[in-house]
PDB file of N, CA and C in Angstrom:
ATOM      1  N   UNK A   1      25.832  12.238 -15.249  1.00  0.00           N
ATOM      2  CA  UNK A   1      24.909  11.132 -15.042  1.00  0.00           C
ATOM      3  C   UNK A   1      23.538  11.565 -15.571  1.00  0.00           C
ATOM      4  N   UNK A   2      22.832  10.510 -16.413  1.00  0.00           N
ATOM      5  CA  UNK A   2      21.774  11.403 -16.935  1.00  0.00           C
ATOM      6  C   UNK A   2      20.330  11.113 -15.800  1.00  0.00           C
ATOM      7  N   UNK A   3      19.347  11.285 -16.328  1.00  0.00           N
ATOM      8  CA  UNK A   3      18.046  11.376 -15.220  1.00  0.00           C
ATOM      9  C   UNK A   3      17.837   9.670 -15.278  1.00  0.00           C
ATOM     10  N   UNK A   4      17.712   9.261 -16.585  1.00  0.00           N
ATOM     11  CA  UNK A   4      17.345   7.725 -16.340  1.00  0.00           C
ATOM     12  C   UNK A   4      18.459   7.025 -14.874  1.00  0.00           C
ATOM     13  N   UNK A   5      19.797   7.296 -15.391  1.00  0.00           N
ATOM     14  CA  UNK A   5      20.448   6.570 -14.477  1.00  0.00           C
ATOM     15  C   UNK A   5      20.729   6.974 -13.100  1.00  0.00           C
ATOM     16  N   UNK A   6      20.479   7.970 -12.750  1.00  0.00           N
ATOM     17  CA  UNK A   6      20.202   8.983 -11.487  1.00  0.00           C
ATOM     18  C   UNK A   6      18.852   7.820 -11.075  1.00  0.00           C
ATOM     19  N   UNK A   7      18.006   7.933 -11.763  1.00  0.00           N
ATOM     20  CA  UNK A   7      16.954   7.078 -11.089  1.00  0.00           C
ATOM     21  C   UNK A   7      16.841   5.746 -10.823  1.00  0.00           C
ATOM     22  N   UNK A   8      17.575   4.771 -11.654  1.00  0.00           N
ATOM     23  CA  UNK A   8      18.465   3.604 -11.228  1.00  0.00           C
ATOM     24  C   UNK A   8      18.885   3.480 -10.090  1.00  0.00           C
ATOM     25  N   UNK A   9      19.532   4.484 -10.006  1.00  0.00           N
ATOM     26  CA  UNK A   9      20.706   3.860  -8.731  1.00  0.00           C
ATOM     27  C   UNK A   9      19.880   4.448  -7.359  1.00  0.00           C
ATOM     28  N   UNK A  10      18.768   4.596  -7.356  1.00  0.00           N
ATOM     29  CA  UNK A  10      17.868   4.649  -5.990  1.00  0.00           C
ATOM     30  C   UNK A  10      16.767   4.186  -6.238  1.00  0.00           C
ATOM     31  N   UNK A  11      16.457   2.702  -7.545  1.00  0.00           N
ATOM     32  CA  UNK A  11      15.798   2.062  -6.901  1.00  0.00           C
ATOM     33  C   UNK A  11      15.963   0.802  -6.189  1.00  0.00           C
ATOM     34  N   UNK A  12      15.219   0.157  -5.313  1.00  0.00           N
ATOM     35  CA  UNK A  12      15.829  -0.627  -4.781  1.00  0.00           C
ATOM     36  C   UNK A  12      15.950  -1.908  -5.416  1.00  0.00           C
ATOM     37  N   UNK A  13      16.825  -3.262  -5.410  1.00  0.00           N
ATOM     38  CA  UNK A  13      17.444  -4.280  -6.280  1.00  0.00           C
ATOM     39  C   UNK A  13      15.441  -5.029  -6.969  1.00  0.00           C
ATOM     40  N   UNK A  14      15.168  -5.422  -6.186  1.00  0.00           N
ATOM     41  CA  UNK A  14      14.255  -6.377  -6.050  1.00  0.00           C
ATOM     42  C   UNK A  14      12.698  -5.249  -6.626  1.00  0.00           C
ATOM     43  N   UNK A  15      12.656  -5.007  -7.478  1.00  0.00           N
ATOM     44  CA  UNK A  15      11.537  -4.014  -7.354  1.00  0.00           C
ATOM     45  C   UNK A  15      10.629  -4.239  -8.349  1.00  0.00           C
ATOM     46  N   UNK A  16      11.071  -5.080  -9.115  1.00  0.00           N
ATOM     47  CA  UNK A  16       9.854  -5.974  -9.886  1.00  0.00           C
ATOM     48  C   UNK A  16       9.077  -7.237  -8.834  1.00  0.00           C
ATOM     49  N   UNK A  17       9.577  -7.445  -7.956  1.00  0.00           N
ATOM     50  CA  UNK A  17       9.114  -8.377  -6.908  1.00  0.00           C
ATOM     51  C   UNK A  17       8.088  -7.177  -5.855  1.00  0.00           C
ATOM     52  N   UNK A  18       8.185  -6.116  -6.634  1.00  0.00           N
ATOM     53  CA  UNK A  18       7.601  -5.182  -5.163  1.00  0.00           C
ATOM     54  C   UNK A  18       5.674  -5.913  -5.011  1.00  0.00           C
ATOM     55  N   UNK A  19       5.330  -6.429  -6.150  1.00  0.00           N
ATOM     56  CA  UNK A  19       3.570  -6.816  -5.944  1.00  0.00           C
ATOM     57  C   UNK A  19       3.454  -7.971  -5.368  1.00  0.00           C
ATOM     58  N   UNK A  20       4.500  -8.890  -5.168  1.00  0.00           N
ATOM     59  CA  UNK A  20       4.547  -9.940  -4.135  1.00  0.00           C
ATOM     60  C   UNK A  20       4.463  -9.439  -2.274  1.00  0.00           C
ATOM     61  N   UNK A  21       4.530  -8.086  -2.196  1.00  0.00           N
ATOM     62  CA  UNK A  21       4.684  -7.916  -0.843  1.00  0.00           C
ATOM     63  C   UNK A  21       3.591  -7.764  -0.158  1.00  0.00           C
ATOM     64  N   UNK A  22       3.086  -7.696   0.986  1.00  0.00           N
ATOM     65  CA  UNK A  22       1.919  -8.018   1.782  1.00  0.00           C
ATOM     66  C   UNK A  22       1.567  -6.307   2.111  1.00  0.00           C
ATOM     67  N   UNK A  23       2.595  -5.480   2.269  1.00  0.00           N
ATOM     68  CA  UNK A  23       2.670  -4.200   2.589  1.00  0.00           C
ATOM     69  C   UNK A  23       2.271  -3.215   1.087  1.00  0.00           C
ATOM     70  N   UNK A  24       2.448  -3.697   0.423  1.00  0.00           N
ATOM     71  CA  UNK A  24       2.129  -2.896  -1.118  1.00  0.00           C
ATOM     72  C   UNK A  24       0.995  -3.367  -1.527  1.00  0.00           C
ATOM     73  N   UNK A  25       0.292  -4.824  -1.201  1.00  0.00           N
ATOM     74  CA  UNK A  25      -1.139  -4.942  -1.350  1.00  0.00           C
ATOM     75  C   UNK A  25      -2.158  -3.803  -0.033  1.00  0.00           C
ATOM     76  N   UNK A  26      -2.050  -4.133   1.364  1.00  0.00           N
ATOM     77  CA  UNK A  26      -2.341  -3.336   1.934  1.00  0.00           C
ATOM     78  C   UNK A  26      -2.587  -2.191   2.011  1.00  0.00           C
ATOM     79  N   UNK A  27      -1.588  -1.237   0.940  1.00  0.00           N
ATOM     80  CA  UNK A  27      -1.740  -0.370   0.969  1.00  0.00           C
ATOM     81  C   UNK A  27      -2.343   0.464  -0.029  1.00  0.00           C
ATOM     82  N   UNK A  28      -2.384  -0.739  -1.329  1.00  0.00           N
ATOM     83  CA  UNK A  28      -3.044  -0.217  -2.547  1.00  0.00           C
ATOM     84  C   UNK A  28      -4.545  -0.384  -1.996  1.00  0.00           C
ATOM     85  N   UNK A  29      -4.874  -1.726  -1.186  1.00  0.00           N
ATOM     86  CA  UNK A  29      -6.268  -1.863  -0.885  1.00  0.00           C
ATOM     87  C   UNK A  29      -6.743  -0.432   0.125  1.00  0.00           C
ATOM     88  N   UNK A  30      -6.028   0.430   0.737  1.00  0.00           N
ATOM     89  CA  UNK A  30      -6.300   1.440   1.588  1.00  0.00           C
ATOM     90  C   UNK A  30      -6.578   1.866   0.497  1.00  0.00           C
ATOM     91  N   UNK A  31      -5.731   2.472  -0.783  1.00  0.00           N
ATOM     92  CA  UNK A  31      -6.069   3.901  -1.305  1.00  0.00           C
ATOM     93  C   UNK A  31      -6.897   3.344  -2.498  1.00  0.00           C
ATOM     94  N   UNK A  32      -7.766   2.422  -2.988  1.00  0.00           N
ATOM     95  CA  UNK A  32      -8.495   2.128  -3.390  1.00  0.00           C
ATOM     96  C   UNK A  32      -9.919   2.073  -2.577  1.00  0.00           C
ATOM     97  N   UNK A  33      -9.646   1.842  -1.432  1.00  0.00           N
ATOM     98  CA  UNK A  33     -10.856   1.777  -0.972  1.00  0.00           C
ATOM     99  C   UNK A  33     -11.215   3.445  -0.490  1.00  0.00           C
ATOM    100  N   UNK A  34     -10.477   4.169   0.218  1.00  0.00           N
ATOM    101  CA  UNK A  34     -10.282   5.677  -0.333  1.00  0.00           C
ATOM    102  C   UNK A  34     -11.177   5.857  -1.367  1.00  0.00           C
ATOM    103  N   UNK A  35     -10.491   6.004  -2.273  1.00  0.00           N
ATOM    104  CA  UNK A  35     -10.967   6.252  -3.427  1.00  0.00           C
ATOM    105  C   UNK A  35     -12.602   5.836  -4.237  1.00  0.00           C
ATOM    106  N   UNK A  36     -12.935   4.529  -3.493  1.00  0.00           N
ATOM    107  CA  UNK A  36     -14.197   3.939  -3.827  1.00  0.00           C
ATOM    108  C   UNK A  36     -15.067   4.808  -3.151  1.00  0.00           C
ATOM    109  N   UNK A  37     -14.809   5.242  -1.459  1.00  0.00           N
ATOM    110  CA  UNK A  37     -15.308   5.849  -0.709  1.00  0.00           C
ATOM    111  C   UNK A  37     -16.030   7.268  -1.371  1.00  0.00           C
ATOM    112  N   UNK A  38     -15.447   7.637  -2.192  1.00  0.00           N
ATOM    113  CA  UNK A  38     -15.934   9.183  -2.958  1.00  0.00           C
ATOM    114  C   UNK A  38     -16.896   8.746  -3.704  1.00  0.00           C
ATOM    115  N   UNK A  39     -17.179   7.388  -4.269  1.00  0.00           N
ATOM    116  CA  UNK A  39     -18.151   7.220  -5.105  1.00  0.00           C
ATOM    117  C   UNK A  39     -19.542   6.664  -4.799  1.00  0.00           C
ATOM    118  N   UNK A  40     -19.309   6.573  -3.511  1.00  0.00           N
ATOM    119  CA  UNK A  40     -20.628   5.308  -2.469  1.00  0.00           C
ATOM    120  C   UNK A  40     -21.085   6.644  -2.288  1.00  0.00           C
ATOM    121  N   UNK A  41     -22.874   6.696  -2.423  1.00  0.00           N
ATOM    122  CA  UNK A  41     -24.032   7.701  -1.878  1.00  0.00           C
ATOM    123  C   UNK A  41     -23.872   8.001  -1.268  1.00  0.00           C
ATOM    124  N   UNK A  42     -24.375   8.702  -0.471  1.00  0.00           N
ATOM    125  CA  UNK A  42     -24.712   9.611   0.970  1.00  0.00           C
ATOM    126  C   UNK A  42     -25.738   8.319   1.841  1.00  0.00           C
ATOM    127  N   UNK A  43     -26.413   7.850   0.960  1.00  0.00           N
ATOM    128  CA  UNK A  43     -27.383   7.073   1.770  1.00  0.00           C
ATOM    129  C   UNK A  43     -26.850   5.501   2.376  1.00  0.00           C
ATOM    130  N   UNK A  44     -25.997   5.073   1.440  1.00  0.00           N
ATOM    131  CA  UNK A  44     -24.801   3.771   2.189  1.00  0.00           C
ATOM    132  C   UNK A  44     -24.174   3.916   2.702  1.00  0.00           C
ATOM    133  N   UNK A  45     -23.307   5.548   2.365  1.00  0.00           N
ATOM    134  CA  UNK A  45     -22.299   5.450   3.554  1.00  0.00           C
ATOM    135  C   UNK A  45     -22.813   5.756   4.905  1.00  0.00           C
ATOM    136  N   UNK A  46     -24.028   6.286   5.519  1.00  0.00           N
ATOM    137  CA  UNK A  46     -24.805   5.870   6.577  1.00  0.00           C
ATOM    138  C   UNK A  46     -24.289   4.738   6.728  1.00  0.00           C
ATOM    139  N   UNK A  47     -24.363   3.758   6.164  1.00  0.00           N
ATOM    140  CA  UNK A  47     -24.641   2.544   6.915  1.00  0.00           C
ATOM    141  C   UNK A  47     -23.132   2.033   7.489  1.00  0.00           C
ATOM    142  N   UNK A  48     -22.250   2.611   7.080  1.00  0.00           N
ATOM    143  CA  UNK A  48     -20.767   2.195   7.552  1.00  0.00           C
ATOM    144  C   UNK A  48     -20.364   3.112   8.488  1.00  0.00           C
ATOM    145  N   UNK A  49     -20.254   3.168   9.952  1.00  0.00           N
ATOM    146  CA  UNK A  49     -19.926   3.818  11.192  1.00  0.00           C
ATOM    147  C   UNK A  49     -18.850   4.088  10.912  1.00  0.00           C
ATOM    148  N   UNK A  50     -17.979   5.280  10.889  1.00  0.00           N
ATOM    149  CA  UNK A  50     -16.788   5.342  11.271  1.00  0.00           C
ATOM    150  C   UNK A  50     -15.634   4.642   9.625  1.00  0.00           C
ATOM    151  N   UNK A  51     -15.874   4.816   8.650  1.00  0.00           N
ATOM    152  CA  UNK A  51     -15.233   4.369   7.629  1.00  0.00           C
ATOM    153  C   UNK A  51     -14.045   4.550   7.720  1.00  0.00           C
ATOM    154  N   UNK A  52     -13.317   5.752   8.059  1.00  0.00           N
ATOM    155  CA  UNK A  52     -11.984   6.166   8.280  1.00  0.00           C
ATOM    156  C   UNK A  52     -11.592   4.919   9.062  1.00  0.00           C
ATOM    157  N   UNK A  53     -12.048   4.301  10.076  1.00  0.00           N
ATOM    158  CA  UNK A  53     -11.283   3.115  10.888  1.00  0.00           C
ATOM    159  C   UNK A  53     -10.603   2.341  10.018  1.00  0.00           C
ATOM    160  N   UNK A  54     -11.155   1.835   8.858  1.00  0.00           N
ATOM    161  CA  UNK A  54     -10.884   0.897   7.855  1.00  0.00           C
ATOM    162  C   UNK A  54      -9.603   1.364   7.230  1.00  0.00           C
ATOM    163  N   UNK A  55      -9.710   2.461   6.623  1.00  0.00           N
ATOM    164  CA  UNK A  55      -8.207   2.924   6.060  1.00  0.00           C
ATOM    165  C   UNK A  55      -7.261   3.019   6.871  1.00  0.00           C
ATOM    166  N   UNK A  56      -7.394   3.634   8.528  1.00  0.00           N
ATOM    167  CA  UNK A  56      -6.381   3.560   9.194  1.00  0.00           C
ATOM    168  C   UNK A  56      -5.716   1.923   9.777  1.00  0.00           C
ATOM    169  N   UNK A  57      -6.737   0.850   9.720  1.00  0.00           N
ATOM    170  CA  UNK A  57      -6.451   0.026   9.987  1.00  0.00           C
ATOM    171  C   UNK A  57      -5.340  -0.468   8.686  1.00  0.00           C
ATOM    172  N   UNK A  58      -6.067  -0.515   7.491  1.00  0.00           N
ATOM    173  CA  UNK A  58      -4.850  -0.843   6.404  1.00  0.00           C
ATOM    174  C   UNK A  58      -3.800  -0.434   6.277  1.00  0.00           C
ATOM    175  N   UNK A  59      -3.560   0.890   6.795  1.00  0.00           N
ATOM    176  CA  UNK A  59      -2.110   1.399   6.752  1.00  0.00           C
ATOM    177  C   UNK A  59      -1.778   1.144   7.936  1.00  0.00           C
ATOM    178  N   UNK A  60      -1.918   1.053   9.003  1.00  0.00           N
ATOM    179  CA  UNK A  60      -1.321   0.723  10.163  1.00  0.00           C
ATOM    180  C   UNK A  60      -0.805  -1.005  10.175  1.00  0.00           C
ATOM    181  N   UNK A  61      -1.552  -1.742   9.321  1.00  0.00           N
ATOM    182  CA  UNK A  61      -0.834  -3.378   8.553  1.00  0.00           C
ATOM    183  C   UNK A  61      -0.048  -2.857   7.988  1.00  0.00           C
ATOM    184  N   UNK A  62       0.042  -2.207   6.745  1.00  0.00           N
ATOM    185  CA  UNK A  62       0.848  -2.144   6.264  1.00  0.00           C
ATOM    186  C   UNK A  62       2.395  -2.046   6.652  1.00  0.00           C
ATOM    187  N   UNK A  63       2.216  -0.702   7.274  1.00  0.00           N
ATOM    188  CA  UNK A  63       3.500  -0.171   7.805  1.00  0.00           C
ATOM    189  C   UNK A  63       4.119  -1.270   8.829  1.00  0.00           C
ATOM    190  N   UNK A  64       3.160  -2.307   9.887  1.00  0.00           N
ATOM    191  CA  UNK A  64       3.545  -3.568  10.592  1.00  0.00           C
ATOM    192  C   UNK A  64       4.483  -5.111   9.508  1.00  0.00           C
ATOM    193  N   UNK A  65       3.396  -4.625   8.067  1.00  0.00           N
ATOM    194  CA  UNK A  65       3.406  -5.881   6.876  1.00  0.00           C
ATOM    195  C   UNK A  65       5.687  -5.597   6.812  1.00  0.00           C
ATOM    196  N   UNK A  66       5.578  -3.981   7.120  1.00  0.00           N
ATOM    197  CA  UNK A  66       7.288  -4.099   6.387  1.00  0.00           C
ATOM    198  C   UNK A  66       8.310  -4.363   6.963  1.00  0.00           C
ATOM    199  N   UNK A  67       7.889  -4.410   8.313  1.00  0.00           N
ATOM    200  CA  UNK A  67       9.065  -4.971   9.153  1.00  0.00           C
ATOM    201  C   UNK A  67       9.477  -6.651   9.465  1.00  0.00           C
ATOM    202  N   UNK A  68       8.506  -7.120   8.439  1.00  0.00           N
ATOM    203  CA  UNK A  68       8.643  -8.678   8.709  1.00  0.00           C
ATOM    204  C   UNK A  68       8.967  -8.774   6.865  1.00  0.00           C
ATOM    205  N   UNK A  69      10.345  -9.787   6.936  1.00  0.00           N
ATOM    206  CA  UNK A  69      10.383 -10.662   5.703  1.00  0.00           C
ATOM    207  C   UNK A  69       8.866 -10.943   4.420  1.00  0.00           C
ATOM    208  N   UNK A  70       9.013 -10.402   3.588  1.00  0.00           N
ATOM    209  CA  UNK A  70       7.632 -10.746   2.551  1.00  0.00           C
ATOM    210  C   UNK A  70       8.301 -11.374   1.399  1.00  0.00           C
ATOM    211  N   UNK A  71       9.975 -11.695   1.455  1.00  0.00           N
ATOM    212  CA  UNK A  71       9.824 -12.631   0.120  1.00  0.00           C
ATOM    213  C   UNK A  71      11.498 -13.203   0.397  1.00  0.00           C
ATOM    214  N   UNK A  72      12.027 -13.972  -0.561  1.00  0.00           N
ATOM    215  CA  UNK A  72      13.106 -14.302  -0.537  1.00  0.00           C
ATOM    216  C   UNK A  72      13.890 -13.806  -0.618  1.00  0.00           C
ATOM    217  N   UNK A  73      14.165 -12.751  -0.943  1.00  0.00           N
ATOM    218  CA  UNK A  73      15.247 -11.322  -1.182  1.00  0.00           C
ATOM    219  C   UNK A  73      15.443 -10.588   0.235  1.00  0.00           C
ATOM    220  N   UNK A  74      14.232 -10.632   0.785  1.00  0.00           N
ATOM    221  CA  UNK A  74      14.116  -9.930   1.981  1.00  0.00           C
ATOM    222  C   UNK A  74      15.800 -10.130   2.794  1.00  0.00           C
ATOM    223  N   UNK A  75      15.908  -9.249   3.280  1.00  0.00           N
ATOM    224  CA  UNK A  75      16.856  -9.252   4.236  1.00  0.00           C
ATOM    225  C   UNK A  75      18.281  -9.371   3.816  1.00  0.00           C
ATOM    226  N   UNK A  76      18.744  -9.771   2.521  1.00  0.00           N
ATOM    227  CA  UNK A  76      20.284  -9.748   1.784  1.00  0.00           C
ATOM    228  C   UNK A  76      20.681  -8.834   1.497  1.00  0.00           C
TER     229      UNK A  76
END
């Protein structure tokens, strides 16, 4: 079996539908905002208490976003 098709057969059916899901936006918006976080001053991020709340809140949706139906495929 070569590597392409080794990698086929574990992905899952529906996986061009994966940017329709509520849990894969959520979670890109966590590690983007992450990521923005390294680039905001010293002197703004003062102004945001506690920033980490924000990322943990997005992944903690997220991981809630996957246990509920996000598209028509869901659940077959």
């Amino acid at each position: 079996m070569s590597f392409r098709e080794r990698i086929r057969a574990r992905i899952v059916d529906d996986w061009r539908a994966i940017g329709k899901r509520w849990s894969v936006w959520l979670t890109s918006m966590a590690i983007a905002g992450q990521a923005t976080w390294a680039l905001v001053p010293s002197e703004a991020r003062e102004l945001l208490p506690q920033p980490q709340i924000i990322g943990l809140v997005l992944g903690a949706a997220a991981l809630v976003a996957m246990l509920f139906k996000q598209g028509t495929n869901d659940g077959e």
